[in-house]
N, C-alpha and C. Protein backbone atom coordinates (compact mmCIF):
# COMPACT_ATOMS: atom_id res chain seq x y z
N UNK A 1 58.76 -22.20 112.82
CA UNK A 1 58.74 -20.76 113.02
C UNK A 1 59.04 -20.45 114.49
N UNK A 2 59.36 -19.45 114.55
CA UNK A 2 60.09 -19.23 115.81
C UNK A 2 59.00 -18.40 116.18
N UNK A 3 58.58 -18.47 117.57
CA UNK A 3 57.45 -17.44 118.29
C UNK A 3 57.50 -16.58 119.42
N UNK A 4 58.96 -16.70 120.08
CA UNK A 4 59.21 -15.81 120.85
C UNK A 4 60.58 -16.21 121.78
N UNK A 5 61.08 -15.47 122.35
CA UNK A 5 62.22 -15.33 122.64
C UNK A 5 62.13 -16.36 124.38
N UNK A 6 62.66 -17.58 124.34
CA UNK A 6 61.96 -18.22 125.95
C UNK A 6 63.01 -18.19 127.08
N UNK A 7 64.61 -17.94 126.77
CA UNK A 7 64.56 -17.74 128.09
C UNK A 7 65.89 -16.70 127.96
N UNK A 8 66.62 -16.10 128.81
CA UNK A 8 67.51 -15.24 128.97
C UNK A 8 68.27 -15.58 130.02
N UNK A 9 70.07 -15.86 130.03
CA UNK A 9 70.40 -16.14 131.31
C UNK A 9 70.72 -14.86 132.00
N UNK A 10 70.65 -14.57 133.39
CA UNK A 10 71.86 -13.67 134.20
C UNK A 10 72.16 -14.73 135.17
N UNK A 11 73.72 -14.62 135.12
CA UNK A 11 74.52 -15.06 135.66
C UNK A 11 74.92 -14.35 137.40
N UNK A 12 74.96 -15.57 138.21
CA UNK A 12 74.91 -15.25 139.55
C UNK A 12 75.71 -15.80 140.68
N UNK A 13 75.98 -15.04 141.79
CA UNK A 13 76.66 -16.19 142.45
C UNK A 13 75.92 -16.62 143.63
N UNK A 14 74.98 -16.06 143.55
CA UNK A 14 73.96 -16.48 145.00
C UNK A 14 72.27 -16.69 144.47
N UNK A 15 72.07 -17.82 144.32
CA UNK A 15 70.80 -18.06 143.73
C UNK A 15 69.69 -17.75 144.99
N UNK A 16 69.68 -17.88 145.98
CA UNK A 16 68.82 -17.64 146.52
C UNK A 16 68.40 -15.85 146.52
N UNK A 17 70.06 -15.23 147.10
CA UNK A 17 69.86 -14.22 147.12
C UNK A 17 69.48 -13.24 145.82
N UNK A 18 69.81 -13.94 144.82
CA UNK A 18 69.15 -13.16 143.50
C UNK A 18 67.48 -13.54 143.11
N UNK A 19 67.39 -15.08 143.63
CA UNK A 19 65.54 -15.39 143.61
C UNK A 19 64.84 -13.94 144.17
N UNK A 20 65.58 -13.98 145.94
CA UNK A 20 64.40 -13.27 146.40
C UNK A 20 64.70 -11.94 145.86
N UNK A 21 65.67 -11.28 145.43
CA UNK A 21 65.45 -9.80 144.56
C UNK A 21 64.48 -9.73 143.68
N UNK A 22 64.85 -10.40 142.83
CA UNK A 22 63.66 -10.83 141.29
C UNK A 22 62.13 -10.80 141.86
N UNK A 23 61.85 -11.61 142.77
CA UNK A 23 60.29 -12.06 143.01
C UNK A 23 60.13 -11.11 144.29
N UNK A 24 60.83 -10.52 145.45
CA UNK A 24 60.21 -9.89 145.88
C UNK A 24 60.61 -8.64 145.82
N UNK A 25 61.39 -7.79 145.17
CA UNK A 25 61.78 -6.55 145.00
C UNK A 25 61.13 -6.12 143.49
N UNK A 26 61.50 -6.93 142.41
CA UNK A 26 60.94 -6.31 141.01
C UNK A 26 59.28 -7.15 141.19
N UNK A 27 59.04 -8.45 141.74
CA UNK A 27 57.76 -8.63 141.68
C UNK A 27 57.25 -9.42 140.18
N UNK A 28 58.62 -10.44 140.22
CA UNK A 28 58.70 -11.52 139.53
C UNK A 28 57.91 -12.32 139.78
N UNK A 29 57.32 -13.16 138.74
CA UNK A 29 56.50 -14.70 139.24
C UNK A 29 57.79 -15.69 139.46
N UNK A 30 57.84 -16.67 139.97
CA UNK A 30 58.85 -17.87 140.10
C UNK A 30 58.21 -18.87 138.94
N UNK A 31 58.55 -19.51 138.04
CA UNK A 31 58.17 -20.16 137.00
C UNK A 31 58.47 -21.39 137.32
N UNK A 32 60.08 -21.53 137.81
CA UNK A 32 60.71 -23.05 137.66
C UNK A 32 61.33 -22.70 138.71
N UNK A 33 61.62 -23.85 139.75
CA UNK A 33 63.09 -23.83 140.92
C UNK A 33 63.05 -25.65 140.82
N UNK A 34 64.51 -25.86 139.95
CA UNK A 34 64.51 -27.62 140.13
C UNK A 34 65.90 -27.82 140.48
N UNK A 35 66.28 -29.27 140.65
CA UNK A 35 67.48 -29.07 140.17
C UNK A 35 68.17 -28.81 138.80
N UNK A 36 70.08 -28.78 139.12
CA UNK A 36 70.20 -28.56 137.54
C UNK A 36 70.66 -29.80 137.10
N UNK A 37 70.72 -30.69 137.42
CA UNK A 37 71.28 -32.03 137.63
C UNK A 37 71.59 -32.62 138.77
N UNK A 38 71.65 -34.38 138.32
CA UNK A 38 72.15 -35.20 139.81
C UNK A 38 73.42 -34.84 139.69
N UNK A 39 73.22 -34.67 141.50
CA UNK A 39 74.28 -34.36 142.15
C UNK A 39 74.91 -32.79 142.41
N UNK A 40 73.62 -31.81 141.70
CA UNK A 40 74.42 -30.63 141.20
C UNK A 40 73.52 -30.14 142.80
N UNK A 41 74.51 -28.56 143.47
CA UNK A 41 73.96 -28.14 143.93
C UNK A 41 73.27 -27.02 143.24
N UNK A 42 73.67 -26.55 141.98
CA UNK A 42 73.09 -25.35 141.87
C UNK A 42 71.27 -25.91 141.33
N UNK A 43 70.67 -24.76 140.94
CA UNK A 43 69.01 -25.01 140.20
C UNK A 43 68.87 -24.16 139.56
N UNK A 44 67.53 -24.55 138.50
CA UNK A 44 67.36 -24.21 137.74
C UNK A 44 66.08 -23.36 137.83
N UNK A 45 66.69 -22.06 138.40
CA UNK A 45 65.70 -20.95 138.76
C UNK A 45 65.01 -19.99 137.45
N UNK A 46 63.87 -20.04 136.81
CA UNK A 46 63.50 -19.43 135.63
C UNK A 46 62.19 -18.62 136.88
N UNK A 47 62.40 -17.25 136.51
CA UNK A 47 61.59 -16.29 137.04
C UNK A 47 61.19 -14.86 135.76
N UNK A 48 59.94 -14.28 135.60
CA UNK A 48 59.59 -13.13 135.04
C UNK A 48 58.11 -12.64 135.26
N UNK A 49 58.00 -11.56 135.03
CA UNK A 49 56.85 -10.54 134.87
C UNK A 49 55.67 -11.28 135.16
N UNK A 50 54.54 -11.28 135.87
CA UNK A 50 53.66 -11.72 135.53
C UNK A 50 52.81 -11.89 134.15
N UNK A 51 53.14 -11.20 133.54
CA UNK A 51 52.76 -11.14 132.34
C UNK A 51 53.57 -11.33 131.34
N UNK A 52 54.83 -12.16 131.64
CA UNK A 52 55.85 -12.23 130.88
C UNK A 52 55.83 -13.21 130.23
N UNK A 53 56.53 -13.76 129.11
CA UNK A 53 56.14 -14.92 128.36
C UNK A 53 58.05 -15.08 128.17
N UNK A 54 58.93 -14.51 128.50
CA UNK A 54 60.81 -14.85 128.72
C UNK A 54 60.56 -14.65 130.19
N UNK A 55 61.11 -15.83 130.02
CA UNK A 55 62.08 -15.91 131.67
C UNK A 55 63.29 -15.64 131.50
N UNK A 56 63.93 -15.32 132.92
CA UNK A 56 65.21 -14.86 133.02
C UNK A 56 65.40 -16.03 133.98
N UNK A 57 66.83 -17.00 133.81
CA UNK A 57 67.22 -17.64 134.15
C UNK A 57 68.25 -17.03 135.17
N UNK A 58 68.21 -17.74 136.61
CA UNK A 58 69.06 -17.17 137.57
C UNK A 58 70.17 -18.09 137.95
N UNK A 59 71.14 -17.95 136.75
CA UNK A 59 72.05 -18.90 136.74
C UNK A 59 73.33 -18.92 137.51
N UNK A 60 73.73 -20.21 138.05
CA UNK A 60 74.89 -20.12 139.29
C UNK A 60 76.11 -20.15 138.37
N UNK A 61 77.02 -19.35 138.14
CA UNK A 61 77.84 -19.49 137.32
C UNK A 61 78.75 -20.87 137.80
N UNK A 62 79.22 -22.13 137.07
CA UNK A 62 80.05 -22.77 137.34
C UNK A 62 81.18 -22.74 135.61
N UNK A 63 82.10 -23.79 136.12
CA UNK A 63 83.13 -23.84 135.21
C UNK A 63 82.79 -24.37 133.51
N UNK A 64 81.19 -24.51 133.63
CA UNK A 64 80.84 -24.41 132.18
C UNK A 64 80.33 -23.32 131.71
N UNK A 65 80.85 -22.08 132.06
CA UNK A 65 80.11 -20.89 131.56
C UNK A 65 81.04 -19.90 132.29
N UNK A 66 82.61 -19.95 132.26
CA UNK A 66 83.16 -18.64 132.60
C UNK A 66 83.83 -18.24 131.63
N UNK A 67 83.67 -18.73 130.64
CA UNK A 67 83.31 -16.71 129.59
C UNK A 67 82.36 -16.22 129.76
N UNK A 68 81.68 -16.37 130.80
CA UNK A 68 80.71 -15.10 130.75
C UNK A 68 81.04 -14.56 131.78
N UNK A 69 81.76 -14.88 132.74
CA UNK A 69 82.39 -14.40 134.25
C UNK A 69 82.58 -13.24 134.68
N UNK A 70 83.54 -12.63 133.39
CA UNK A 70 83.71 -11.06 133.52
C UNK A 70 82.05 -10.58 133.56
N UNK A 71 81.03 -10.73 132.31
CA UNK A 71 79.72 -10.15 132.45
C UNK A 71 79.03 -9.86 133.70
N UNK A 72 79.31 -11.03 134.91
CA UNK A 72 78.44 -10.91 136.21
C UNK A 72 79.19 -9.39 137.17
N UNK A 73 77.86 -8.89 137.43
CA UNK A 73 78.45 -7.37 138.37
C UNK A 73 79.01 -6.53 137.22
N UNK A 74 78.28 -6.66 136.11
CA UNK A 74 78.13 -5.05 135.14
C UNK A 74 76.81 -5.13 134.37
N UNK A 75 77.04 -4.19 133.58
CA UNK A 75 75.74 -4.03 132.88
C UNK A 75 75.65 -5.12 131.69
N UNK A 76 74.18 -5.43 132.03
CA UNK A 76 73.83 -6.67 130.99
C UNK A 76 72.88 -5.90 129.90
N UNK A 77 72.63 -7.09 128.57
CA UNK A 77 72.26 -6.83 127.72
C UNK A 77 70.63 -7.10 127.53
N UNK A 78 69.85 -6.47 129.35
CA UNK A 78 68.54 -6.93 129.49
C UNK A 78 67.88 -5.24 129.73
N UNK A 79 66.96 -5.12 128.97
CA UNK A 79 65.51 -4.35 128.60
C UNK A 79 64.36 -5.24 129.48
N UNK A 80 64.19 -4.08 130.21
CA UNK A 80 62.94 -4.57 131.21
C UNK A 80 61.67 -3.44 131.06
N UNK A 81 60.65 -3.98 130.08
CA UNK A 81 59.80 -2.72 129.25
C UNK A 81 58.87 -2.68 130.95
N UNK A 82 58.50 -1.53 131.10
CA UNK A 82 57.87 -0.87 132.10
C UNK A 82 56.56 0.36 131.62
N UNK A 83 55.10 0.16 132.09
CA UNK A 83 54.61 0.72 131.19
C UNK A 83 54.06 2.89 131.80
N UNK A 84 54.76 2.28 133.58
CA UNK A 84 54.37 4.20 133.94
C UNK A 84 55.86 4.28 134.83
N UNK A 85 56.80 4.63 133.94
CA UNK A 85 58.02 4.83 134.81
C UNK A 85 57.94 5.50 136.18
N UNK A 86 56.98 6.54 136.31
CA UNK A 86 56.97 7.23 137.41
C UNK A 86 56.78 6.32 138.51
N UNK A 87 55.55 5.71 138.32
CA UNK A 87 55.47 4.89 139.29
C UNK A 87 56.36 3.70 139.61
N UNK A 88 56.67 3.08 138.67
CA UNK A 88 57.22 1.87 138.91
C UNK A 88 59.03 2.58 140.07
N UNK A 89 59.15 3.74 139.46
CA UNK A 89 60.47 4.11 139.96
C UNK A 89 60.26 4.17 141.10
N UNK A 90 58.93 5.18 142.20
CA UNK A 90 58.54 4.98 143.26
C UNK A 90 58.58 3.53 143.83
N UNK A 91 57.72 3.08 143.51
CA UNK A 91 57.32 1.64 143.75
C UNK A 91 59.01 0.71 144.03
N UNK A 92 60.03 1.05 143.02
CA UNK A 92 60.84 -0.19 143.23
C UNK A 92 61.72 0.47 144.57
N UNK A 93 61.71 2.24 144.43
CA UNK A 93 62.68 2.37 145.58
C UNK A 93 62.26 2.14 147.01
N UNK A 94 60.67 2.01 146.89
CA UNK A 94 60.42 1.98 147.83
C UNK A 94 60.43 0.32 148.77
N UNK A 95 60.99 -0.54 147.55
CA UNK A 95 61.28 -2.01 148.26
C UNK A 95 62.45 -2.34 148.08
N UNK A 96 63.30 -0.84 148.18
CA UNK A 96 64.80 -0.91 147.99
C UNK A 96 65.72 -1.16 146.95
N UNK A 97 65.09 -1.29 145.48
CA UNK A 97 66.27 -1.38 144.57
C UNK A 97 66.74 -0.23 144.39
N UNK A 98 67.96 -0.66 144.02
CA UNK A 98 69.00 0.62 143.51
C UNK A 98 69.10 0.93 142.46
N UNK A 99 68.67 2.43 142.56
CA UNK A 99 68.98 2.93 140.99
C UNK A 99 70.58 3.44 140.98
N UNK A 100 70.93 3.80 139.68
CA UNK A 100 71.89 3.97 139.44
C UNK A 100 71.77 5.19 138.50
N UNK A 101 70.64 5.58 138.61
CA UNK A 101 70.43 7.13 137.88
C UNK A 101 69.07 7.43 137.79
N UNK A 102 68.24 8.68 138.36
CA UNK A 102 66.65 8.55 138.15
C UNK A 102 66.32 8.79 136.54
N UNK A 103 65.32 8.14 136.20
CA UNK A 103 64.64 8.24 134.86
C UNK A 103 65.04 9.41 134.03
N UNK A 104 65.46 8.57 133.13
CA UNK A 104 65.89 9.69 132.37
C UNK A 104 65.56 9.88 130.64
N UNK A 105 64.39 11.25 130.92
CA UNK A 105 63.80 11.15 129.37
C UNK A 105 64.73 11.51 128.47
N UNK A 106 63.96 10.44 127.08
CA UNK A 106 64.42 10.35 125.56
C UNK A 106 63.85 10.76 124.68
N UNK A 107 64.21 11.55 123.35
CA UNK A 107 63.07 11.26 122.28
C UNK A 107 62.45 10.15 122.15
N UNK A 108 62.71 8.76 122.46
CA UNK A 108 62.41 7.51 122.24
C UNK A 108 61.50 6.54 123.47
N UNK A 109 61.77 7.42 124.31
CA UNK A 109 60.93 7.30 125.91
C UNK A 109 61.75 7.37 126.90
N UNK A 110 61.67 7.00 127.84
CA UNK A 110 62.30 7.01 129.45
C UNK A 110 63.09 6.02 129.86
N UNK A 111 64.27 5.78 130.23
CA UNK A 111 64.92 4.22 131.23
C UNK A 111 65.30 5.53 132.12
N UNK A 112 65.69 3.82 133.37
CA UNK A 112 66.38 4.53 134.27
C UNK A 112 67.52 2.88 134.28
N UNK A 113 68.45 2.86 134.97
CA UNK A 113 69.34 1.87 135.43
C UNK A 113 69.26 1.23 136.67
N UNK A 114 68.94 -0.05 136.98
CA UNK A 114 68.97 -0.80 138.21
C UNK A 114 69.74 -1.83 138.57
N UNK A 115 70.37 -2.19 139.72
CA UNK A 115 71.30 -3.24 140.08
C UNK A 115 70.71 -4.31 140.93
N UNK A 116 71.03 -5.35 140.71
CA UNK A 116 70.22 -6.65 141.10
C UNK A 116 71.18 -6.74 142.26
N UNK A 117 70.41 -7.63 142.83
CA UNK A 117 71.07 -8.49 144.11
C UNK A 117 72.86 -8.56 144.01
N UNK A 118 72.81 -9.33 142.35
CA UNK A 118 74.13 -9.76 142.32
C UNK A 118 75.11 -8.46 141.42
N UNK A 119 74.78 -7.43 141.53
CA UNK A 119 75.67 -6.50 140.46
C UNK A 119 75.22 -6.12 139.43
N UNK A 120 74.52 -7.19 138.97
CA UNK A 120 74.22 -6.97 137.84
C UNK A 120 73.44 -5.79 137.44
N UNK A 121 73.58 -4.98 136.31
CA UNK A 121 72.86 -3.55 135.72
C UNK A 121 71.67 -4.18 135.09
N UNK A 122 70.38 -3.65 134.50
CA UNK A 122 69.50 -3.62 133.96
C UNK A 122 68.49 -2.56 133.63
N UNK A 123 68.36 -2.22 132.41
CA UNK A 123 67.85 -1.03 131.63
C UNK A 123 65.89 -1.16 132.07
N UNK A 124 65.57 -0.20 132.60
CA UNK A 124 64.22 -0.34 132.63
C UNK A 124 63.68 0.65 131.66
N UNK A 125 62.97 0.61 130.76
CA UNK A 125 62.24 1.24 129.66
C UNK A 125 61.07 1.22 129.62
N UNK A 126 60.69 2.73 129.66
CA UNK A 126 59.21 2.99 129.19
C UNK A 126 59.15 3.94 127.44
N UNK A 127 58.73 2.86 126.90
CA UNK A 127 58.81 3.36 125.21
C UNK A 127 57.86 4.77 125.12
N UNK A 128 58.14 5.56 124.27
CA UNK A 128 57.67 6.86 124.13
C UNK A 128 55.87 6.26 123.80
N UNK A 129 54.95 7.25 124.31
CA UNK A 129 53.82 6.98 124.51
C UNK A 129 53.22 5.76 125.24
N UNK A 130 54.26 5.24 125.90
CA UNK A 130 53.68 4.39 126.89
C UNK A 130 52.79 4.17 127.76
């Protein structure tokens, strides 16, 4: 049986500089930093939520993974549930992430749009009655 969803990649071209976005701008835990193999420079950075049970993998794109190439520096297919948008929106601008539109209510609840270190978009959601 399957019990939960364990990891998610975003694709990157600067692992460090996307670590420290994740853990010190959204206020990620660091889970894993290893290598990704002998001889490899890139690693195998798995970071999320303190209370998160998926990591998001902060992956160095190399030549085993460019079909996904175009994906890096647009919007990805990541939901980041948030439980008091107001605040959290304060809170992230105030350690500099970029929104890309303020919160914007739904019948269904609230997102707003944020850009990572590396381009990348990500949906922040607060579900209706959150």
């Amino acid at each position: 049986m399957i019990d939960f969803v364990g990891t998610i990649s975003v694709f990157v071209k600067d692992q460090d500089r996307a670590k420290a976005f994740y853990t010190e701008k959204l206020g990620f835990e660091l889970k894993v930093e290893a290598p990704l193999g002998p001889g490899s420079s890139a690693r195998w950075i798995a970071v999320a939520p303190p209370a998160g049970q998926t990591e998001l993998i902060l992956y160095l794109m190399d030549e085993n993974w460019q079909h996904y190439a175009q994906t890096m520096g647009k919007t990805q297919s990541i939901t980041l549930a948030v439980t008091d948008m107001k605040s959290t929106h304060e809170e992230l601008l105030e350690r500099g992430v970029k929104f890309l539109h303020d919160p914007d209510p739904q019948p269904w609840g609230t997102y707003a749009t944020i850009e990572d270190s590396e381009g990348n978009r990500l949906m922040l959601v607060e579900q209706r009655g959150g």
